[in-house]
Structures are given as structure tokens and as C-alpha cells.
PDB file of N, CA and C in Angstrom:
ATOM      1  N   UNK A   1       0.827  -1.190   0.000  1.00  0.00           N
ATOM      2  CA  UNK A   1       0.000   0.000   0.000  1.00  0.00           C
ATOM      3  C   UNK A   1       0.871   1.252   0.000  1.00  0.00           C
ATOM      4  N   UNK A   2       2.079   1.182   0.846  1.00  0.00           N
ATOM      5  CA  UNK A   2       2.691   2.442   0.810  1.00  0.00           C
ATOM      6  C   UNK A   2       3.448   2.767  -0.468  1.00  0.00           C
ATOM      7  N   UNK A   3       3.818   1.760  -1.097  1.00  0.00           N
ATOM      8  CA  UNK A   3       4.705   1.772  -1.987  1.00  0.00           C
ATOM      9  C   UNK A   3       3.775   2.291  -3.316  1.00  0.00           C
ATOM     10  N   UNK A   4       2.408   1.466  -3.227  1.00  0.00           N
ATOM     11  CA  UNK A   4       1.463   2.644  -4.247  1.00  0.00           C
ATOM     12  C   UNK A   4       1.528   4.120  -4.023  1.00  0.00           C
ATOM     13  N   UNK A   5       1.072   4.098  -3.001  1.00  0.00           N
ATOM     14  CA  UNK A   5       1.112   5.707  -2.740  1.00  0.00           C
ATOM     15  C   UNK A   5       2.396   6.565  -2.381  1.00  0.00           C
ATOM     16  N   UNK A   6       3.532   5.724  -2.590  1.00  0.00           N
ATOM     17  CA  UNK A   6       4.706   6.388  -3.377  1.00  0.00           C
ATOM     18  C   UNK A   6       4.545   6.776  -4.743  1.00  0.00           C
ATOM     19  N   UNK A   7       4.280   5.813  -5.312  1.00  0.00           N
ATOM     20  CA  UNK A   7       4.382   5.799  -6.997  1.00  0.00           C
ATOM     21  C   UNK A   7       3.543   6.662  -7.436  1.00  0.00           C
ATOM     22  N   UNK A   8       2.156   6.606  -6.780  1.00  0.00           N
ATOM     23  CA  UNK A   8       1.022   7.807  -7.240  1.00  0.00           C
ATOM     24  C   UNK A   8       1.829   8.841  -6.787  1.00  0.00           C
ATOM     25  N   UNK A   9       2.718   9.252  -5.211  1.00  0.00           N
ATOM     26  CA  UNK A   9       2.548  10.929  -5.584  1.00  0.00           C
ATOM     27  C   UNK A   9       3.846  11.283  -6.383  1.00  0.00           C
ATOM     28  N   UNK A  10       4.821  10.062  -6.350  1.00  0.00           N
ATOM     29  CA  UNK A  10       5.944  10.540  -7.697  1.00  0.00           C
ATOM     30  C   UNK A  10       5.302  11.050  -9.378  1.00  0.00           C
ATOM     31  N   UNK A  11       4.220  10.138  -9.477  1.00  0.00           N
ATOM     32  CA  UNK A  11       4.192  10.714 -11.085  1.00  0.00           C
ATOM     33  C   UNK A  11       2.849  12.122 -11.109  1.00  0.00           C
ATOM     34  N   UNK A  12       2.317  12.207  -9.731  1.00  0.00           N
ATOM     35  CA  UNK A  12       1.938  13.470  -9.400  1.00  0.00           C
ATOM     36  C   UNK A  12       2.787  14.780  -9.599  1.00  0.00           C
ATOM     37  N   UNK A  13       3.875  14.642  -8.801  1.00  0.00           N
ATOM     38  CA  UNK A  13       5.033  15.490  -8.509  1.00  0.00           C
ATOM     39  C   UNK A  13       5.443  15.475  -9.904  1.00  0.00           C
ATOM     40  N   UNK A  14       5.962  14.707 -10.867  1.00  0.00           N
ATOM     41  CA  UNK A  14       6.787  14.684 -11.933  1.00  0.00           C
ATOM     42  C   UNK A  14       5.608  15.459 -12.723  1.00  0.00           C
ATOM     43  N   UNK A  15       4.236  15.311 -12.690  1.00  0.00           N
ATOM     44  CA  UNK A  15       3.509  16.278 -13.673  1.00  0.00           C
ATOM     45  C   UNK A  15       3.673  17.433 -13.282  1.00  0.00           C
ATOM     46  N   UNK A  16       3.549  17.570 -11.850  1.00  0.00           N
ATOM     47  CA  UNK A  16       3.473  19.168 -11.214  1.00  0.00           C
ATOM     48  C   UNK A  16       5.285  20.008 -11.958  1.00  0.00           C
ATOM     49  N   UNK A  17       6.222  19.215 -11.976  1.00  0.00           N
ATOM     50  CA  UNK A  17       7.487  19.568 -12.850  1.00  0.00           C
ATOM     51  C   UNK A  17       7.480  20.170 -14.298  1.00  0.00           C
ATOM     52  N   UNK A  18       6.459  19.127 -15.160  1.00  0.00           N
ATOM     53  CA  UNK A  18       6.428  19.702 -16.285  1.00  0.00           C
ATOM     54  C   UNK A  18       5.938  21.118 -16.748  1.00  0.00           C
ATOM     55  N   UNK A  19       6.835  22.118 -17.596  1.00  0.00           N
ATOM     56  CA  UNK A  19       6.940  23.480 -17.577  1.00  0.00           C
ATOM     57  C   UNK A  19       6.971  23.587 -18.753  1.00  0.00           C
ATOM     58  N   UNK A  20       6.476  22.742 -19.963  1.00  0.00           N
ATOM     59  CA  UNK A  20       6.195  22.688 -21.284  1.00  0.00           C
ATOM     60  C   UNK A  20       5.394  24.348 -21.422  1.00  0.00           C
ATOM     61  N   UNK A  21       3.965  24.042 -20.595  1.00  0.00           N
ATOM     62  CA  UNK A  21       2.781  24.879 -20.571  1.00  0.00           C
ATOM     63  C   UNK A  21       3.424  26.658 -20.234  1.00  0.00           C
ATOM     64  N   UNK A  22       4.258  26.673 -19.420  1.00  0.00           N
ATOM     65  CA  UNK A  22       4.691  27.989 -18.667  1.00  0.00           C
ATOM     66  C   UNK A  22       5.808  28.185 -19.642  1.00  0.00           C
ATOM     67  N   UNK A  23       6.800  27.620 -20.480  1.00  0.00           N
ATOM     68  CA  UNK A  23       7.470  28.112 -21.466  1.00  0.00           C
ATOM     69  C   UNK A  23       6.962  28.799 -22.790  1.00  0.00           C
ATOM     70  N   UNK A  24       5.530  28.240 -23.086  1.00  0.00           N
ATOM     71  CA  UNK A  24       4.610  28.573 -24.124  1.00  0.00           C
ATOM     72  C   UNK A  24       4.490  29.727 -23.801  1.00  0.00           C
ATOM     73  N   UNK A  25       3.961  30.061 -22.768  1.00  0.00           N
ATOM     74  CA  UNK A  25       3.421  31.316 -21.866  1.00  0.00           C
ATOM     75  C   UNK A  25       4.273  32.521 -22.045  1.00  0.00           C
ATOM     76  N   UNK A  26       5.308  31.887 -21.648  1.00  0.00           N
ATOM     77  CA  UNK A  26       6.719  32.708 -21.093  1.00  0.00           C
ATOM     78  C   UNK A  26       7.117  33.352 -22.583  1.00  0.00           C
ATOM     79  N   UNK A  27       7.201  32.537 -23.651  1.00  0.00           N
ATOM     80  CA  UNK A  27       7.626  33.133 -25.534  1.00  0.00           C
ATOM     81  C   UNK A  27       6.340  33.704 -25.767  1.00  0.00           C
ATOM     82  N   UNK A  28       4.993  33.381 -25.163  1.00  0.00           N
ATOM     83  CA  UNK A  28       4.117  34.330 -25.539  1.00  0.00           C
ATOM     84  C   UNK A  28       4.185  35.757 -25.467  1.00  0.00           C
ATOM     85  N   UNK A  29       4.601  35.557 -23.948  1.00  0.00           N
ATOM     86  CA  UNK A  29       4.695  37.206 -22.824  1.00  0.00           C
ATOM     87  C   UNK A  29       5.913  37.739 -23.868  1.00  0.00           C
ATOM     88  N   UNK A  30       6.582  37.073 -24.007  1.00  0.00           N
ATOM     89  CA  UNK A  30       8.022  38.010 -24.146  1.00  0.00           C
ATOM     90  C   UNK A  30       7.831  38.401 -26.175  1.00  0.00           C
ATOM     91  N   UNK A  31       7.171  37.795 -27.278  1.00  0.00           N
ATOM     92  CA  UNK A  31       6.378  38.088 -28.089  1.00  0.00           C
ATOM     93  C   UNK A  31       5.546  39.074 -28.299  1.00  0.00           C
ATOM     94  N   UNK A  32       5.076  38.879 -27.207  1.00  0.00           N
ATOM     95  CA  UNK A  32       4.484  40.406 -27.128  1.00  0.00           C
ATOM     96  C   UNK A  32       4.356  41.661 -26.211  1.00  0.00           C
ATOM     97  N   UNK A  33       5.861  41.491 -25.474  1.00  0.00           N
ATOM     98  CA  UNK A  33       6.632  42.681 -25.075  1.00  0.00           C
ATOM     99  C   UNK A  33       7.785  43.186 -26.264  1.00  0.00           C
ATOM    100  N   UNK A  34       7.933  42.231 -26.934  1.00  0.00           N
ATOM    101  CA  UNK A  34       8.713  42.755 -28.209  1.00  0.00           C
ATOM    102  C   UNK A  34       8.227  43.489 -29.190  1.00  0.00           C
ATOM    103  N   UNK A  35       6.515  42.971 -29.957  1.00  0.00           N
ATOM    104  CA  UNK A  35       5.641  43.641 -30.460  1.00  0.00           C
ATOM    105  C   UNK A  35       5.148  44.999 -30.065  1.00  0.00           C
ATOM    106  N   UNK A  36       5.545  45.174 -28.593  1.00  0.00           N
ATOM    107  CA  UNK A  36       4.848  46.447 -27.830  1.00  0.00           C
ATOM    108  C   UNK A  36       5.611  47.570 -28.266  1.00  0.00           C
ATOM    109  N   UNK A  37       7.093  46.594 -28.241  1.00  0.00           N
ATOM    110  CA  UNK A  37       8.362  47.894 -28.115  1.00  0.00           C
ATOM    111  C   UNK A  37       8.547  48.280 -29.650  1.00  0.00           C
ATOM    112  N   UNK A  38       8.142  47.398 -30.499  1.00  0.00           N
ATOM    113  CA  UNK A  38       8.254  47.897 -31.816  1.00  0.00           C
ATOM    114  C   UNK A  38       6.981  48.850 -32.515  1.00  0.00           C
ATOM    115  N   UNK A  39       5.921  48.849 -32.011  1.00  0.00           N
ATOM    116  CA  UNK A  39       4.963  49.584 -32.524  1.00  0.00           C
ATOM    117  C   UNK A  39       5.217  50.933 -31.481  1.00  0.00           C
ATOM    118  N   UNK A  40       5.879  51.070 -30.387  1.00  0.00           N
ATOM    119  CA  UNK A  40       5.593  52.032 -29.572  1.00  0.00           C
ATOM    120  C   UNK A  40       7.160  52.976 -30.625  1.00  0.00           C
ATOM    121  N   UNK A  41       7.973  52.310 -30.758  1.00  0.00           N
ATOM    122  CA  UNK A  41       9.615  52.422 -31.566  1.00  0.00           C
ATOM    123  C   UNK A  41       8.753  53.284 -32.895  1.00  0.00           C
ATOM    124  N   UNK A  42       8.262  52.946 -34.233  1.00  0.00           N
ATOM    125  CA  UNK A  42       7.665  52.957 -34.871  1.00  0.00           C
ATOM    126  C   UNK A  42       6.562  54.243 -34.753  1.00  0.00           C
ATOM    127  N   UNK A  43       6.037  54.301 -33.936  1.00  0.00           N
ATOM    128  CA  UNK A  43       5.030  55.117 -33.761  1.00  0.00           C
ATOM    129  C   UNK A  43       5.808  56.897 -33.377  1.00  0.00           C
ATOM    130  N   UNK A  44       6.563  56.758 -32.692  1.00  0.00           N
ATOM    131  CA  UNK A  44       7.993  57.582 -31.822  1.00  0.00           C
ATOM    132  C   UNK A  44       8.834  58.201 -33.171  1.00  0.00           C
ATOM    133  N   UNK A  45       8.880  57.239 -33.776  1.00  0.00           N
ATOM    134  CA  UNK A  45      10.095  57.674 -35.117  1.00  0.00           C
ATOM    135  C   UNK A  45       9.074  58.009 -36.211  1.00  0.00           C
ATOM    136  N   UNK A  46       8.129  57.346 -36.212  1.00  0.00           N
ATOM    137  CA  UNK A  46       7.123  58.133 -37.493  1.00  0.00           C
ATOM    138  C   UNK A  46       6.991  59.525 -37.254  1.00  0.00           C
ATOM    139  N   UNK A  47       6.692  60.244 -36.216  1.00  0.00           N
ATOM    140  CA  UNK A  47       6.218  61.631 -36.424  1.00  0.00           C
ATOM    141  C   UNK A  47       7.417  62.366 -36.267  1.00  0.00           C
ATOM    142  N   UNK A  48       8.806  61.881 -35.807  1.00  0.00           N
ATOM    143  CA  UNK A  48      10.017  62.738 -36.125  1.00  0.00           C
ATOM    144  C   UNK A  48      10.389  62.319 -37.736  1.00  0.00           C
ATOM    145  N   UNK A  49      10.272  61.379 -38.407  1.00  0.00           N
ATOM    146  CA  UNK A  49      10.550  60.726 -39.466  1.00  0.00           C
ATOM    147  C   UNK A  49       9.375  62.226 -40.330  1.00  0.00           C
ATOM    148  N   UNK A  50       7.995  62.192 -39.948  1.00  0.00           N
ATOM    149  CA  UNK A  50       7.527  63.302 -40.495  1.00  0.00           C
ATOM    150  C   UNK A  50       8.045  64.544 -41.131  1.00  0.00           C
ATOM    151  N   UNK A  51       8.723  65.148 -39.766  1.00  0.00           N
ATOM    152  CA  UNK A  51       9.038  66.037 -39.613  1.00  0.00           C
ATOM    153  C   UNK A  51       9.825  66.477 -40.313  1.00  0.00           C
ATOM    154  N   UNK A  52      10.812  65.333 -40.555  1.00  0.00           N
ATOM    155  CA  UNK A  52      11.823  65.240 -41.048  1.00  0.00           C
ATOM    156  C   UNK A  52      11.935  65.253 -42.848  1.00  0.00           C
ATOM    157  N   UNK A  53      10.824  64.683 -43.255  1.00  0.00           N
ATOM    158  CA  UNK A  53      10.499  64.609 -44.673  1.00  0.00           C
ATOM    159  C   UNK A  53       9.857  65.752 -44.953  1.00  0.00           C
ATOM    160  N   UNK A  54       9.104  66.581 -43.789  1.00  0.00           N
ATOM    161  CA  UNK A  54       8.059  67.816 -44.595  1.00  0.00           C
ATOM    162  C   UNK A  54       9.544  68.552 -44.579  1.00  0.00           C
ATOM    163  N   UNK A  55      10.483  68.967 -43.715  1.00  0.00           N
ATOM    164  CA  UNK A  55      11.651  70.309 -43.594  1.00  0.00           C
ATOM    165  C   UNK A  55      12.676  69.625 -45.094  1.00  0.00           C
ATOM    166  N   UNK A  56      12.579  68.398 -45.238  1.00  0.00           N
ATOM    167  CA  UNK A  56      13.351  68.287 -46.701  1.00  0.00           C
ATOM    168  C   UNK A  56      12.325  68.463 -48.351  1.00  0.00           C
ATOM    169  N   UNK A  57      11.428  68.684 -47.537  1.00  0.00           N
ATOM    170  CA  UNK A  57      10.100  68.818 -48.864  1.00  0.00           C
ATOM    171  C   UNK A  57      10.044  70.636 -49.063  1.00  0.00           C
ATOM    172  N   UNK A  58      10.176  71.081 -47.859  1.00  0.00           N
ATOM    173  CA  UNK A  58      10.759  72.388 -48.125  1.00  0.00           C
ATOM    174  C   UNK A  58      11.469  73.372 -48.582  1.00  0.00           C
ATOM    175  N   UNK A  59      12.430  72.870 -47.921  1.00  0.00           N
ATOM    176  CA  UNK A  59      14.096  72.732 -48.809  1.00  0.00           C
ATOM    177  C   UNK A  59      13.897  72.532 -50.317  1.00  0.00           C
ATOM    178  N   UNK A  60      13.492  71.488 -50.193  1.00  0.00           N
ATOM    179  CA  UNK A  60      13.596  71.201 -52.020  1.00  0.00           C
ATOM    180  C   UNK A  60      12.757  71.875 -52.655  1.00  0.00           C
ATOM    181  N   UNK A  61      11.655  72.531 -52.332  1.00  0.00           N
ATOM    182  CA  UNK A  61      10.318  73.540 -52.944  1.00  0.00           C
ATOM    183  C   UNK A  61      11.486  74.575 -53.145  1.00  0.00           C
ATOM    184  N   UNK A  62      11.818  75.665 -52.018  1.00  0.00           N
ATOM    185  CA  UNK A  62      12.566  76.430 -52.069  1.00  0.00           C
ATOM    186  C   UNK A  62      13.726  76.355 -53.312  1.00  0.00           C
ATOM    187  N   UNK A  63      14.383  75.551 -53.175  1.00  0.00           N
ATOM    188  CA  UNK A  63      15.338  75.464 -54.436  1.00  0.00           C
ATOM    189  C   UNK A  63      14.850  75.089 -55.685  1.00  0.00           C
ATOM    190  N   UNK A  64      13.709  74.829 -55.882  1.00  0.00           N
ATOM    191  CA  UNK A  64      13.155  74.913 -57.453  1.00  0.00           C
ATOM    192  C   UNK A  64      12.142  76.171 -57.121  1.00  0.00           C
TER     193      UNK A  64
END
């Protein structure tokens, strides 16, 4: 009897180990802390990137 209820809570314990599920998780989270930083990156440089194309759209009006 004891030796069952060794064996049951070993392959208990050995499921409670498996971290398959929390690695999925974990490339999820970090997927889309990467996605965050690139649309926030992107969003930041577009309206200096703007800025930057209207003062050379200027420039170049001016000289023609």
C-alpha cells in the first residue's frame, strides 16, 4: 500500500514539474513585449521621421 502511494505521488510530482505549458506562456509574454516595443519604436520615429520629410520637402520647394 505504501509503496502505491509512493508511486502515485511521484508521477503526481513529476507532472506538477512539467513546464512545457509555462514556457509557451513565457515566448508568448516576451512576443508580445517585443511587439509592444516595436509599434511604440515605430510610432515615436514616425512623427520625427515626419518632420523630417516635410523640412526636406521644403528645402527642395525652395530650391526649385
Amino acid at each position: 500500500m505504501l509503496l502505491g502511494t509512493q508511486v502515485w505521488l511521484q508521477s503526481r510530482l513529476s507532472e506538477l514539474r512539467n513546464e512545457d505549458g509555462a514556457t509557451a506562456i513565457e515566448y508568448g509574454l516576451l512576443a508580445a513585449l517585443i511587439a509592444a516595443v516595436i509599434i511604440a519604436t515605430v510610432t515615436l520615429l514616425g512623427e520625427t521621421l515626419d518632420e523630417v520629410f516635410a523640412t526636406v520637402e521644403e528645402a527642395i520647394a525652395d530650391i526649385l
